[in-house]
Protein backbone atom coordinates (compact mmCIF):
# COMPACT_ATOMS: atom_id res chain seq x y z
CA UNK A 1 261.97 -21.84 55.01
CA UNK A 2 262.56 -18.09 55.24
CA UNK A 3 265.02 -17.10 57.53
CA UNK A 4 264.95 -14.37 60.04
CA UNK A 5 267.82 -11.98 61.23
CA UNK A 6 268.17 -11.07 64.84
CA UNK A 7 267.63 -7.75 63.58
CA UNK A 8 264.24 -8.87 62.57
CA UNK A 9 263.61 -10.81 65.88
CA UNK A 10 265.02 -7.26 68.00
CA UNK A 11 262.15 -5.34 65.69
CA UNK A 12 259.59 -7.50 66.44
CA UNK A 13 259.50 -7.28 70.25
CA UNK A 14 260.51 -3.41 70.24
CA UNK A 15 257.17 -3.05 68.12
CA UNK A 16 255.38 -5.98 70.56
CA UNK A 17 256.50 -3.39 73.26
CA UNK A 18 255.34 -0.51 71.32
CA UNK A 19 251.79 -1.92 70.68
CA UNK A 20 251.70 -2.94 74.43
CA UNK A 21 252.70 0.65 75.79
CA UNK A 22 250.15 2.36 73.27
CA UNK A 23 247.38 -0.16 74.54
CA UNK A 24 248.77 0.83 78.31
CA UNK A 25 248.17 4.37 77.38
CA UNK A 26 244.69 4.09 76.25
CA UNK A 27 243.61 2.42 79.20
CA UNK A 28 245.26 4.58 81.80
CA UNK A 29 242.71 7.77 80.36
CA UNK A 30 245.23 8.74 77.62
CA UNK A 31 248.97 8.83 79.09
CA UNK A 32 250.92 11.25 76.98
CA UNK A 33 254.36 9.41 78.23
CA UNK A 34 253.13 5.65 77.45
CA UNK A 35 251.39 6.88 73.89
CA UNK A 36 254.52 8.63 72.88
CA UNK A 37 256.82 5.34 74.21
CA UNK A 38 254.45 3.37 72.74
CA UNK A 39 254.61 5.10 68.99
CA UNK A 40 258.24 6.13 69.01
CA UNK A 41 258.91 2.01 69.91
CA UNK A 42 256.42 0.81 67.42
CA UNK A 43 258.11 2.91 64.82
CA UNK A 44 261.43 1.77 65.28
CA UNK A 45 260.53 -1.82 65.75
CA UNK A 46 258.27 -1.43 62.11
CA UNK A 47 261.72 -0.27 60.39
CA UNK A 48 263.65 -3.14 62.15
CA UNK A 49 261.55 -5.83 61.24
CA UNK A 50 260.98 -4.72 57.20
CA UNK A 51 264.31 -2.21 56.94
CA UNK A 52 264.50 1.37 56.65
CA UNK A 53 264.34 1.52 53.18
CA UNK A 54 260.98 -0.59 52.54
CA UNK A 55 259.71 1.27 55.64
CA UNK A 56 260.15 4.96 53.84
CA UNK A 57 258.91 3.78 50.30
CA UNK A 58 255.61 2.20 52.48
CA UNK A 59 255.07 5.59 53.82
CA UNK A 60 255.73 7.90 51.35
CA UNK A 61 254.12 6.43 48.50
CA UNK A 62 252.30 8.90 45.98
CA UNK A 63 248.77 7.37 47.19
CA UNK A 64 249.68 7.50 50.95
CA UNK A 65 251.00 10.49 51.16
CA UNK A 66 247.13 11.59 53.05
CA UNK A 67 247.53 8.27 55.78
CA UNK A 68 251.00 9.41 56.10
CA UNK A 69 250.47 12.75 57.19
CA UNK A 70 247.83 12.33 59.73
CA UNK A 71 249.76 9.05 61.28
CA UNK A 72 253.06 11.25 61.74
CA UNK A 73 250.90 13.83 62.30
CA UNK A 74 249.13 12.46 65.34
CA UNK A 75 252.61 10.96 66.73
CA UNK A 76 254.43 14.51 66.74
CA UNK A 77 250.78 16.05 68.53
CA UNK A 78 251.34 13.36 71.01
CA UNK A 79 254.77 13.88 71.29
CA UNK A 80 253.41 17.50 72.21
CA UNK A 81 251.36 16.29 75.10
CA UNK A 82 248.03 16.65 73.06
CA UNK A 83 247.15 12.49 73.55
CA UNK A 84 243.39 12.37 72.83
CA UNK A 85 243.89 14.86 69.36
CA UNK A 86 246.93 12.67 68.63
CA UNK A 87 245.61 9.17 68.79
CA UNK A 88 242.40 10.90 66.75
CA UNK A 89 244.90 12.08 64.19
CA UNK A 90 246.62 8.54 63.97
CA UNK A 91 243.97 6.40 64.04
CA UNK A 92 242.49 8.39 60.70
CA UNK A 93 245.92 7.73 59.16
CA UNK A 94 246.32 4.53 60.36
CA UNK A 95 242.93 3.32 58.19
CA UNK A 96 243.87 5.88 55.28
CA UNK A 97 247.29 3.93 55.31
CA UNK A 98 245.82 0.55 54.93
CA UNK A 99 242.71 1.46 53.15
């Protein structure tokens, strides 16, 4: 039986949260304030649930290095109140990542 930290269990609803404020965001016409929650949570809650470490080697892996760019790319342009380029910009990363 693997067992799981409560640093583990904390992750996984911060990036539950995350998820749900991105999908909040979307359906009230593009939010900037719940897309930028939303990614900054999801984030955080990703490095919680698989660790910092495994979470920087995922990203910046020789291969990824494309994915990676347009998914932190799109965050920051949200984070810039630019929502509909950002989500764009992550969504093309997002599928390069896990292409």
């Amino acid at each position: 039986m693997v067992s799981i930290t409560e640093w583990q269990k904390i992750g996984v609803g911060t990036a539950g949260f995350g998820v749900f404020f991105v999908f909040l965001g979307m359906l009230l016409y593009f939010d900037s304030v719940l897309l930028a929650f939303g990614n900054l949570l999801f984030l955080t809650g990703l490095s919680l649930v698989i660790g910092l470490r495994k979470t920087f080697f995922f990203f910046f892996q020789r291969h990824k290095l494309k994915g990676t760019g347009f998914f932190l790319g799109g965050v920051i342009v949200v984070l810039l109140r630019w929502p509909l380029l950002g989500m764009l910009l992550e969504t093309y990363g997002f599928f390069n990542l896990f292409k």
